[in-house]
PDB file of N, CA and C in Angstrom:
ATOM      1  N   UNK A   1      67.945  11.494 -13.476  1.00  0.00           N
ATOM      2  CA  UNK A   1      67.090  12.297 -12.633  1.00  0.00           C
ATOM      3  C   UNK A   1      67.633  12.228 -11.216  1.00  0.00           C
ATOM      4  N   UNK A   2      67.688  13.452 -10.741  1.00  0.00           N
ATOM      5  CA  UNK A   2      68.050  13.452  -9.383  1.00  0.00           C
ATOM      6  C   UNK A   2      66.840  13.406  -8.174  1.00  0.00           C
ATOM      7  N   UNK A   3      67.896  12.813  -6.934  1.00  0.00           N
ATOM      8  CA  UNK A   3      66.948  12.723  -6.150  1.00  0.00           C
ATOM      9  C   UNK A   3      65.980  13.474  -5.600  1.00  0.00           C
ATOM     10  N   UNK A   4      66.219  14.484  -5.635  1.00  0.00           N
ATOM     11  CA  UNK A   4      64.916  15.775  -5.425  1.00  0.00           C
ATOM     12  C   UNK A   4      64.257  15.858  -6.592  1.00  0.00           C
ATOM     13  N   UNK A   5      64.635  15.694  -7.697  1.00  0.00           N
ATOM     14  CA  UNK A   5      63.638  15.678  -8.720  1.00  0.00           C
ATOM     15  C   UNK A   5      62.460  14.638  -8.569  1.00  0.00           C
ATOM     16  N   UNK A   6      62.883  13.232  -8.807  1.00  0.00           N
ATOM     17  CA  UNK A   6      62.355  12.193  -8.050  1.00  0.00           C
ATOM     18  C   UNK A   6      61.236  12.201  -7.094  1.00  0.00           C
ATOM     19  N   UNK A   7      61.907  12.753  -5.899  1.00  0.00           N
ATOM     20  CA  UNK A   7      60.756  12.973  -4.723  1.00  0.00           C
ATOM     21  C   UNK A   7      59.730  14.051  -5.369  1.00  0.00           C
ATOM     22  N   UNK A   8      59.986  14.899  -5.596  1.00  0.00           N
ATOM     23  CA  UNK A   8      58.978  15.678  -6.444  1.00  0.00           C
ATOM     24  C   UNK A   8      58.015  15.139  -6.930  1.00  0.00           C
ATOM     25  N   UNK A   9      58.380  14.755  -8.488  1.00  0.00           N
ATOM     26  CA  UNK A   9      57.429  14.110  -9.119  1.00  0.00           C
ATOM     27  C   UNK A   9      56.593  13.170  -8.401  1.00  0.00           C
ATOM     28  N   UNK A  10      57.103  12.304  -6.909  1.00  0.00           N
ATOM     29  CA  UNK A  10      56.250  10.781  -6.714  1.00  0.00           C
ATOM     30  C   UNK A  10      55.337  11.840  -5.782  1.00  0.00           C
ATOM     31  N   UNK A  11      55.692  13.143  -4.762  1.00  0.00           N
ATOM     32  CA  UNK A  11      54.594  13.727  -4.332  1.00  0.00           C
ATOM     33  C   UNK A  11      53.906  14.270  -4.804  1.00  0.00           C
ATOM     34  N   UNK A  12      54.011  14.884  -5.814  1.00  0.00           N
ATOM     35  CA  UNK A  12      53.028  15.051  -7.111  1.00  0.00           C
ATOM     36  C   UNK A  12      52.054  14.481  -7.590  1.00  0.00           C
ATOM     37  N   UNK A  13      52.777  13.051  -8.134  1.00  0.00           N
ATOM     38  CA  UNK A  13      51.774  11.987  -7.920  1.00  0.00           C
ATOM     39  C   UNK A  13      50.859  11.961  -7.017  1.00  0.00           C
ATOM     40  N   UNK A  14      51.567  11.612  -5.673  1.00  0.00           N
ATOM     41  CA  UNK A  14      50.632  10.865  -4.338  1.00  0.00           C
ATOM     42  C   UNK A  14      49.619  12.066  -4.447  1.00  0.00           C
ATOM     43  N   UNK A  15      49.805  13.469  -4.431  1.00  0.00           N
ATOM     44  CA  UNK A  15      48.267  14.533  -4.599  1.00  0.00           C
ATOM     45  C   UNK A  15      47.552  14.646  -5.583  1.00  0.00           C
ATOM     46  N   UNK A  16      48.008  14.256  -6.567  1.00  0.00           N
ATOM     47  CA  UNK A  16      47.092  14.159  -7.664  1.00  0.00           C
ATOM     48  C   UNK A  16      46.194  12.811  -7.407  1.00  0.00           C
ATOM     49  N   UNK A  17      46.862  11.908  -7.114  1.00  0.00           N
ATOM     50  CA  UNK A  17      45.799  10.520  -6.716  1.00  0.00           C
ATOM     51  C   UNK A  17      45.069  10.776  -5.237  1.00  0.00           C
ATOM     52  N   UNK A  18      45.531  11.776  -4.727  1.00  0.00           N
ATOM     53  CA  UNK A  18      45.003  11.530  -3.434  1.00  0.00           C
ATOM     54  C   UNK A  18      43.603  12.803  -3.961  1.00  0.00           C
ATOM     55  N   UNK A  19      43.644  13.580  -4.968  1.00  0.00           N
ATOM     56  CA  UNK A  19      42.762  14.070  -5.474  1.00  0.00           C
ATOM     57  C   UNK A  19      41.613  13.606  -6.261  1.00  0.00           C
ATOM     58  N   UNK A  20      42.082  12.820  -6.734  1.00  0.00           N
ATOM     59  CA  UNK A  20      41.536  12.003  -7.999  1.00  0.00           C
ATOM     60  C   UNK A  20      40.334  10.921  -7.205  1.00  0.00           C
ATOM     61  N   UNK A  21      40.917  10.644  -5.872  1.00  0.00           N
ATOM     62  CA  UNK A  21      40.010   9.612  -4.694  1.00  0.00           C
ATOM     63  C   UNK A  21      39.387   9.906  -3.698  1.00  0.00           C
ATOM     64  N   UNK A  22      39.546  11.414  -4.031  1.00  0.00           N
ATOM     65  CA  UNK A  22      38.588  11.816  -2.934  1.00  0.00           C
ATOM     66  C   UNK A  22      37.098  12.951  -3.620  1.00  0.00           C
ATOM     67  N   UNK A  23      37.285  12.493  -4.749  1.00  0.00           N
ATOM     68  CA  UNK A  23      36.368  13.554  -5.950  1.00  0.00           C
ATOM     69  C   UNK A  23      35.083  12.722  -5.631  1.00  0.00           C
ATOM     70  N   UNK A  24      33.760  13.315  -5.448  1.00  0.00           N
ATOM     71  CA  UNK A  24      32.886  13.023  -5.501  1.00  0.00           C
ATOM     72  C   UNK A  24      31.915  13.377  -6.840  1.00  0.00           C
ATOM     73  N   UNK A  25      31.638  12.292  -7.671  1.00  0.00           N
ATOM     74  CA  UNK A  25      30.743  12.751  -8.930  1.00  0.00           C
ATOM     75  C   UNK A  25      29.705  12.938  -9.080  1.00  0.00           C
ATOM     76  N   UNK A  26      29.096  13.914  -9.930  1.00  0.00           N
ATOM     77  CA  UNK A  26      27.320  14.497  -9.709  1.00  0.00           C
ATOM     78  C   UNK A  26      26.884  13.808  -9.829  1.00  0.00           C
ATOM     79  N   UNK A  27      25.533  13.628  -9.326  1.00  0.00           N
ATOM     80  CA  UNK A  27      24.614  12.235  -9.875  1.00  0.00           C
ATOM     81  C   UNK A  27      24.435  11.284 -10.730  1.00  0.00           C
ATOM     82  N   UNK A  28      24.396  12.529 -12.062  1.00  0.00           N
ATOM     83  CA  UNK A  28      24.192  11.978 -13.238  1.00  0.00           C
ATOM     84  C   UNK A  28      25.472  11.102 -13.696  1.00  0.00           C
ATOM     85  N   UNK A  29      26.737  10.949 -13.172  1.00  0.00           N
ATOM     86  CA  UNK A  29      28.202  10.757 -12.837  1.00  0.00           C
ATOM     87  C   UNK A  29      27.783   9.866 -12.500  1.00  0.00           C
ATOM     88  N   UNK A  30      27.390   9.691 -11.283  1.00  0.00           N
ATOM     89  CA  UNK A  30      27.284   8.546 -10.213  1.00  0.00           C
ATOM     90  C   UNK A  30      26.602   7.457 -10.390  1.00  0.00           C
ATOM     91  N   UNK A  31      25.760   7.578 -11.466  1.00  0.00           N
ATOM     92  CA  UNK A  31      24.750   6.825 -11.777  1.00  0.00           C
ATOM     93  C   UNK A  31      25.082   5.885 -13.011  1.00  0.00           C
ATOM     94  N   UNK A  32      26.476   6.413 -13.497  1.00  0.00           N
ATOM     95  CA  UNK A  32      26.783   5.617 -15.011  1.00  0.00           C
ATOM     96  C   UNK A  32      28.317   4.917 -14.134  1.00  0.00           C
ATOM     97  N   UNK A  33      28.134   5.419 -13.108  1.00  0.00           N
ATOM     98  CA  UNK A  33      29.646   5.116 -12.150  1.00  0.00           C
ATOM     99  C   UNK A  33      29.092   3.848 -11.612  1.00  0.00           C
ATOM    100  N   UNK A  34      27.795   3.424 -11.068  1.00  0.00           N
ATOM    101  CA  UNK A  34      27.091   2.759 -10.420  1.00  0.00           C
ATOM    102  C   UNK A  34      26.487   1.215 -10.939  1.00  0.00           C
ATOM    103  N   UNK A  35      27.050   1.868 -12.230  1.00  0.00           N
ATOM    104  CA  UNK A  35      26.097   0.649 -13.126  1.00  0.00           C
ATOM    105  C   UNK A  35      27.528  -0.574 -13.074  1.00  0.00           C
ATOM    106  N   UNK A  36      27.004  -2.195 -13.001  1.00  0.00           N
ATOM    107  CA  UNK A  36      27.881  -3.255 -12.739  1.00  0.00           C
ATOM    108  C   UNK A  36      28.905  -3.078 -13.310  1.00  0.00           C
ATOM    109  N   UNK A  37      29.933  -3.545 -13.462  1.00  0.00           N
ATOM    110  CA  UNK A  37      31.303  -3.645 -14.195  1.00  0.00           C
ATOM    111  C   UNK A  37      31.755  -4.820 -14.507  1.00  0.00           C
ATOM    112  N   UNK A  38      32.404  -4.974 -16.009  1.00  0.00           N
ATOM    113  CA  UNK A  38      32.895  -6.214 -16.086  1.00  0.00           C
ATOM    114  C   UNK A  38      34.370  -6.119 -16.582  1.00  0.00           C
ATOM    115  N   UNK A  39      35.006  -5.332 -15.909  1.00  0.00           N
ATOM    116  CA  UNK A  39      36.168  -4.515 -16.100  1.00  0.00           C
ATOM    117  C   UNK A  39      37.244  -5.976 -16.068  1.00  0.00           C
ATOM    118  N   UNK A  40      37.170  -7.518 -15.994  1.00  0.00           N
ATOM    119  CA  UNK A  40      38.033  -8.369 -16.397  1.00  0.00           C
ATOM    120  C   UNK A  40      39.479  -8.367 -15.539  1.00  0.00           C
ATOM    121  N   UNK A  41      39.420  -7.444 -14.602  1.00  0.00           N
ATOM    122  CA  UNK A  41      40.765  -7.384 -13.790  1.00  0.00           C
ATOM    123  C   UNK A  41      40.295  -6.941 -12.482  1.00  0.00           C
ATOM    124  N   UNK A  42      40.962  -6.076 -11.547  1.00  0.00           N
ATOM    125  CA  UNK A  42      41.247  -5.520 -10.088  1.00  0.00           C
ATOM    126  C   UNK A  42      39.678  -6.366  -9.672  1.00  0.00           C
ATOM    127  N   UNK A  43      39.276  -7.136  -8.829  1.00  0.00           N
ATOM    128  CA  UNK A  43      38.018  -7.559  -7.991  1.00  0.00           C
ATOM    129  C   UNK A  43      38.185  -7.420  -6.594  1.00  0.00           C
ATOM    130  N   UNK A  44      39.054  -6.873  -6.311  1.00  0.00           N
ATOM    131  CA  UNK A  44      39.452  -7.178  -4.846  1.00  0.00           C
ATOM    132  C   UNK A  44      40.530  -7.284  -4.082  1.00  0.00           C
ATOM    133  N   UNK A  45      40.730  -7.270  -2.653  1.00  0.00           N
ATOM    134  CA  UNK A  45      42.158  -7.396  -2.242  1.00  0.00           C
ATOM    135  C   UNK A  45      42.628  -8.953  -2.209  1.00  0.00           C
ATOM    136  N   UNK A  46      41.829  -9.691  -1.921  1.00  0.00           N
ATOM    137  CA  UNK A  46      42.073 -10.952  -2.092  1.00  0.00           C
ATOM    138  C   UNK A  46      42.810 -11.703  -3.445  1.00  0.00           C
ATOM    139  N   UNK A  47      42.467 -11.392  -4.303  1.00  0.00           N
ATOM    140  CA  UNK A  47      42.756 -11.548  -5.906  1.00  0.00           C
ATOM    141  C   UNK A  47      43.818 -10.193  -6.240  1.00  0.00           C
ATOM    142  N   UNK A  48      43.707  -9.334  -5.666  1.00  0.00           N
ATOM    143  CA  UNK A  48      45.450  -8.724  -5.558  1.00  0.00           C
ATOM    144  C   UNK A  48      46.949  -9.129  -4.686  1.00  0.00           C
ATOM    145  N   UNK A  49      45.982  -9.664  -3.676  1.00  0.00           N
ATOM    146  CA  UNK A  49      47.343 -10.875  -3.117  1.00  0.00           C
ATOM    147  C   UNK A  49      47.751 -12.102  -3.998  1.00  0.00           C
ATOM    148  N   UNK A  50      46.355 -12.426  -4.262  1.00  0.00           N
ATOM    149  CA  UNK A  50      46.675 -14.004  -5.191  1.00  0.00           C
ATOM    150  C   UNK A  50      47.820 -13.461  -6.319  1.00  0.00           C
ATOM    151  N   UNK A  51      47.309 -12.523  -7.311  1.00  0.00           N
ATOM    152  CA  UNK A  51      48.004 -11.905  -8.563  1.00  0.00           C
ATOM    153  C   UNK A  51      49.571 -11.922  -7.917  1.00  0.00           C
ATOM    154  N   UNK A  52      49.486 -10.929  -6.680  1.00  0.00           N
ATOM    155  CA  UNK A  52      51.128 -10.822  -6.248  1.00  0.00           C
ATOM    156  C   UNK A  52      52.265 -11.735  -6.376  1.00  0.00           C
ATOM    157  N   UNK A  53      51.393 -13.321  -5.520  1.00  0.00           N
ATOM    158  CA  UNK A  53      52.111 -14.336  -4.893  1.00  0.00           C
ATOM    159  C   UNK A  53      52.022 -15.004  -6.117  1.00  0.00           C
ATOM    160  N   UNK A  54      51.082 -14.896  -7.097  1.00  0.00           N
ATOM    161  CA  UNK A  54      51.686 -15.697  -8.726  1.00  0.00           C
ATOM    162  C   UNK A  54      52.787 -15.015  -9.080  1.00  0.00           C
ATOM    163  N   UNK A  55      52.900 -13.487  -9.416  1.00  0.00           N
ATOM    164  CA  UNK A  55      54.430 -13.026  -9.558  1.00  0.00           C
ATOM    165  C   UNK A  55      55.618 -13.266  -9.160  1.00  0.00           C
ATOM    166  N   UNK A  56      55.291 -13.043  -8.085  1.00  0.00           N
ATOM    167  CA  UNK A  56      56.612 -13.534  -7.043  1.00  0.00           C
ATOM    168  C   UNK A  56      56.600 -14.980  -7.585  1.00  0.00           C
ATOM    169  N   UNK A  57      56.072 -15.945  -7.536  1.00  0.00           N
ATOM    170  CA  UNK A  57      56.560 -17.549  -7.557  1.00  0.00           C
ATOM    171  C   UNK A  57      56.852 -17.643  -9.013  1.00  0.00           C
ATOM    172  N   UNK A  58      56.337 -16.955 -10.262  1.00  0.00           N
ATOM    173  CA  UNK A  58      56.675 -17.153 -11.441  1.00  0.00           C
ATOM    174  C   UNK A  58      58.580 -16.574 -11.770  1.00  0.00           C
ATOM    175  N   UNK A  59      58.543 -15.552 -10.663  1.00  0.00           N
ATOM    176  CA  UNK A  59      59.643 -14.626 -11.144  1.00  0.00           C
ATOM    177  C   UNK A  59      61.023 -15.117 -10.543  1.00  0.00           C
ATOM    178  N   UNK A  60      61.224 -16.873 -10.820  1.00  0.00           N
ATOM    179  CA  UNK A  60      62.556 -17.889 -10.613  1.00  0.00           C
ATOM    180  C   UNK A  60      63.681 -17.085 -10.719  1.00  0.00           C
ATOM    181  N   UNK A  61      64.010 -16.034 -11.720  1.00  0.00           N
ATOM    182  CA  UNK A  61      64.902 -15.473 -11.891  1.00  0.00           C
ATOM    183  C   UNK A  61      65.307 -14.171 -11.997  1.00  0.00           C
ATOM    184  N   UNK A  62      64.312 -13.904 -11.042  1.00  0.00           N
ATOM    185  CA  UNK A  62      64.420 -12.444 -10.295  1.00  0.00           C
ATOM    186  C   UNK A  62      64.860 -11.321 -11.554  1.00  0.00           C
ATOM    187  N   UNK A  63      63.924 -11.687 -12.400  1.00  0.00           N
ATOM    188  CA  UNK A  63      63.741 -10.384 -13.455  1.00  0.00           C
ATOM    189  C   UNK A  63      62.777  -9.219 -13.108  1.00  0.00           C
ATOM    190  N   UNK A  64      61.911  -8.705 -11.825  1.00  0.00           N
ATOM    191  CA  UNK A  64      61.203  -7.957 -11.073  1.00  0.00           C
ATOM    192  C   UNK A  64      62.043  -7.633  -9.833  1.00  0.00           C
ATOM    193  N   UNK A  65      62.443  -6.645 -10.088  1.00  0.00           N
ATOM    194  CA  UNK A  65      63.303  -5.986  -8.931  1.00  0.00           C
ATOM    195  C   UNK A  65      62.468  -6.147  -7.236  1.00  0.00           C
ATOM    196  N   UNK A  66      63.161  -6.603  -6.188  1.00  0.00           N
ATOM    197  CA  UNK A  66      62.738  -6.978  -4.945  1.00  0.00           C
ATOM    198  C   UNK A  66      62.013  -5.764  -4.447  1.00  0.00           C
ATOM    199  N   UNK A  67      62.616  -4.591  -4.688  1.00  0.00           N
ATOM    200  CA  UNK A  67      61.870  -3.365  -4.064  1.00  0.00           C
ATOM    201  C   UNK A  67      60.363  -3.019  -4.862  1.00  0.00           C
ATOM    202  N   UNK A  68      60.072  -3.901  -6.304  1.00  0.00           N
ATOM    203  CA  UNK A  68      59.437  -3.220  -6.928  1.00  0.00           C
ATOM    204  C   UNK A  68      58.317  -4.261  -6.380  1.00  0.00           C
ATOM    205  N   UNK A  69      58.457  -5.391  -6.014  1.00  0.00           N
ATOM    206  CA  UNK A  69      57.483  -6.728  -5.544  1.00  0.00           C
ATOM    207  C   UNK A  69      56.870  -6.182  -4.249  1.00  0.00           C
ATOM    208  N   UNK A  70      58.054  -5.730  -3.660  1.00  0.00           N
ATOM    209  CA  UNK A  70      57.559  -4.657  -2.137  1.00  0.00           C
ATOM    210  C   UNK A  70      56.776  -4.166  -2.448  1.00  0.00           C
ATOM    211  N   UNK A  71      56.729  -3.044  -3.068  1.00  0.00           N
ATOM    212  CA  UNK A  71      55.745  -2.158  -3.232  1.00  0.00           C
ATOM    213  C   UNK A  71      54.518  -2.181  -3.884  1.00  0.00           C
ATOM    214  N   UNK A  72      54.573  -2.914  -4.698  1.00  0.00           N
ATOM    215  CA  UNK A  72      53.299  -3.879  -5.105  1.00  0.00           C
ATOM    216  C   UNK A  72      52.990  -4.594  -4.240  1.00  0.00           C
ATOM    217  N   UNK A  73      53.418  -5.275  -2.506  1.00  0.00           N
ATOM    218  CA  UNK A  73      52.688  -5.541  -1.965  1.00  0.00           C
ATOM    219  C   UNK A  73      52.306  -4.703  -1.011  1.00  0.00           C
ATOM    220  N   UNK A  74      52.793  -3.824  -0.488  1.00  0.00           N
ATOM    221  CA  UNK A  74      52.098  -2.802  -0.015  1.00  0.00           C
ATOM    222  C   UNK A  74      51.016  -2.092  -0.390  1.00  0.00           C
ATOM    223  N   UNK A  75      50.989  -1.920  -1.691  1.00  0.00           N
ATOM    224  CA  UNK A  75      49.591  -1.578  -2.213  1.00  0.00           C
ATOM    225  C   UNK A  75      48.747  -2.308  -2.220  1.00  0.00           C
ATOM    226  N   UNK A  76      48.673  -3.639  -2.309  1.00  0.00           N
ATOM    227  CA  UNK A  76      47.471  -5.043  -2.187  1.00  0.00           C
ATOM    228  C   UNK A  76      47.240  -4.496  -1.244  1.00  0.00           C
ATOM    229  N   UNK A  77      48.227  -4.648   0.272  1.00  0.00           N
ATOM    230  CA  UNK A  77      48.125  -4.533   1.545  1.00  0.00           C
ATOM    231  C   UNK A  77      46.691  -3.361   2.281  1.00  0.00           C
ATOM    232  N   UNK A  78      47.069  -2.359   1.203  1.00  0.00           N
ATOM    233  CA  UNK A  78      46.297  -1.172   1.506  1.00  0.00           C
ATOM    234  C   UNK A  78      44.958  -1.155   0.220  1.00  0.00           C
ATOM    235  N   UNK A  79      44.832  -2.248  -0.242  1.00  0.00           N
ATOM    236  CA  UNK A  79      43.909  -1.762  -1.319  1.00  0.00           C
ATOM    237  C   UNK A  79      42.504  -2.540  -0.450  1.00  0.00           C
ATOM    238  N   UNK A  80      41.299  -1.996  -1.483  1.00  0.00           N
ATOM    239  CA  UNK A  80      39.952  -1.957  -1.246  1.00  0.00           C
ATOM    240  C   UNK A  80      39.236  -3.809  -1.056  1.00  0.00           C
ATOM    241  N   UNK A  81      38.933  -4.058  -0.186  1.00  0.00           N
ATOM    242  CA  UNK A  81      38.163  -5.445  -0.045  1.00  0.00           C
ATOM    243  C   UNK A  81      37.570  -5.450  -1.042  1.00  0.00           C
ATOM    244  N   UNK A  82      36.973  -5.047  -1.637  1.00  0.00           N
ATOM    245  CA  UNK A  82      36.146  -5.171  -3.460  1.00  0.00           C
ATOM    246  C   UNK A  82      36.291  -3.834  -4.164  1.00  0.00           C
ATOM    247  N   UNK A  83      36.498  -4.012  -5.358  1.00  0.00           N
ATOM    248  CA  UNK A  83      36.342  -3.401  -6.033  1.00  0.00           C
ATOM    249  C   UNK A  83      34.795  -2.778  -6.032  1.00  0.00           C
ATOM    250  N   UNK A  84      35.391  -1.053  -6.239  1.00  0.00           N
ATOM    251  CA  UNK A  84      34.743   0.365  -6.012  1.00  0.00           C
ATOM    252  C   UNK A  84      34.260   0.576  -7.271  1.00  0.00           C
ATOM    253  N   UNK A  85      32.853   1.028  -7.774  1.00  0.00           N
ATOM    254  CA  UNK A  85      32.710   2.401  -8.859  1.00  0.00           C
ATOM    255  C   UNK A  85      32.449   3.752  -8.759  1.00  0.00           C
ATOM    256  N   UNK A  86      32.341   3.931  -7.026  1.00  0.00           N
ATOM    257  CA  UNK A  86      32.745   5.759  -7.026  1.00  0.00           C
ATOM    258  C   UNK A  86      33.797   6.315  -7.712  1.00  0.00           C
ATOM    259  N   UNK A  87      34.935   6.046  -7.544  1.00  0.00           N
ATOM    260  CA  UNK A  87      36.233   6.319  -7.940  1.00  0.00           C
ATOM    261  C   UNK A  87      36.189   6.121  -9.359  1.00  0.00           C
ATOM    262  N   UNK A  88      35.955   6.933 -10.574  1.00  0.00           N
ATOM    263  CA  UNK A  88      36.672   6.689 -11.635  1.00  0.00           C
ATOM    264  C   UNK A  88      38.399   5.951 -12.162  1.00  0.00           C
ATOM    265  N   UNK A  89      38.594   5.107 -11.269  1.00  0.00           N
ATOM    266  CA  UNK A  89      39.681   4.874 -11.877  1.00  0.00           C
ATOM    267  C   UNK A  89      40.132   3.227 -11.450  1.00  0.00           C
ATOM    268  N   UNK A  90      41.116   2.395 -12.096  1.00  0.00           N
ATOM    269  CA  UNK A  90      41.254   0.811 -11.718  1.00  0.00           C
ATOM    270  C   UNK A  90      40.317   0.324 -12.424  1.00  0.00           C
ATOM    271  N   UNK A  91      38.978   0.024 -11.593  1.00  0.00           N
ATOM    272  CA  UNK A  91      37.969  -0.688 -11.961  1.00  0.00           C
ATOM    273  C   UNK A  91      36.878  -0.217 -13.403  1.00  0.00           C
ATOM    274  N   UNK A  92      37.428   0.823 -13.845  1.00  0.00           N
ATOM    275  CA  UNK A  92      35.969   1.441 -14.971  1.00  0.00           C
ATOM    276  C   UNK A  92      36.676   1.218 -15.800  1.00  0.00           C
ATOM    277  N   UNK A  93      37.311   0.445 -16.323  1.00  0.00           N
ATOM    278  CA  UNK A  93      38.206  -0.008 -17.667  1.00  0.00           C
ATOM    279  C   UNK A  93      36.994   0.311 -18.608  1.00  0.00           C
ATOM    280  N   UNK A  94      35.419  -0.490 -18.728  1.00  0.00           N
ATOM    281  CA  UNK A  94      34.994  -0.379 -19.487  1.00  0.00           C
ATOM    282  C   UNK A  94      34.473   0.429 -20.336  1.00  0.00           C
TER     283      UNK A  94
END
């Protein structure tokens, strides 16, 4: 895949997610969106740093590419102090 192909597809991406997070759901939505979660993963940014810095220290032999650890921390960096249920997505595993 070439590099304009590439960029394509990841801005593609970034609007489709940047769509996907800014959707507001009807009530009746909102209300099954609202109810607790025990979705067993994402709780927070705090526990997305922790998760990170276990990767990184597990990964002795640099089988996780350096750019790919980057960018997984940039996203901790920018993610939500607790986990959301407006947003259909991450947290509604269940």
């Amino acid at each position: 895949m070439g590099n304009a192909a590439a960029r394509s597809l990841a801005e593609e991406a970034v609007q489709q997610l940047t769509r996907l997070h800014s959707w507001v759901p009807e009530s009746d939505i909102e209300q099954v969106l609202r109810k607790p979660l025990d979705h067993g993963g994402f709780t927070g940014q705090t526990a997305l740093h922790a998760e990170m810095e276990d990767l990184a220290a597990l990964d002795r032999h640099v089988t996780v590419p350096r750019p790919l650890l980057d960018g997984l921390a940039a996203i901790a960096k920018r993610a939500p102090l607790y986990a959301q249920t407006a947003v259909p997505v991450h947290a509604d595993c269940h």
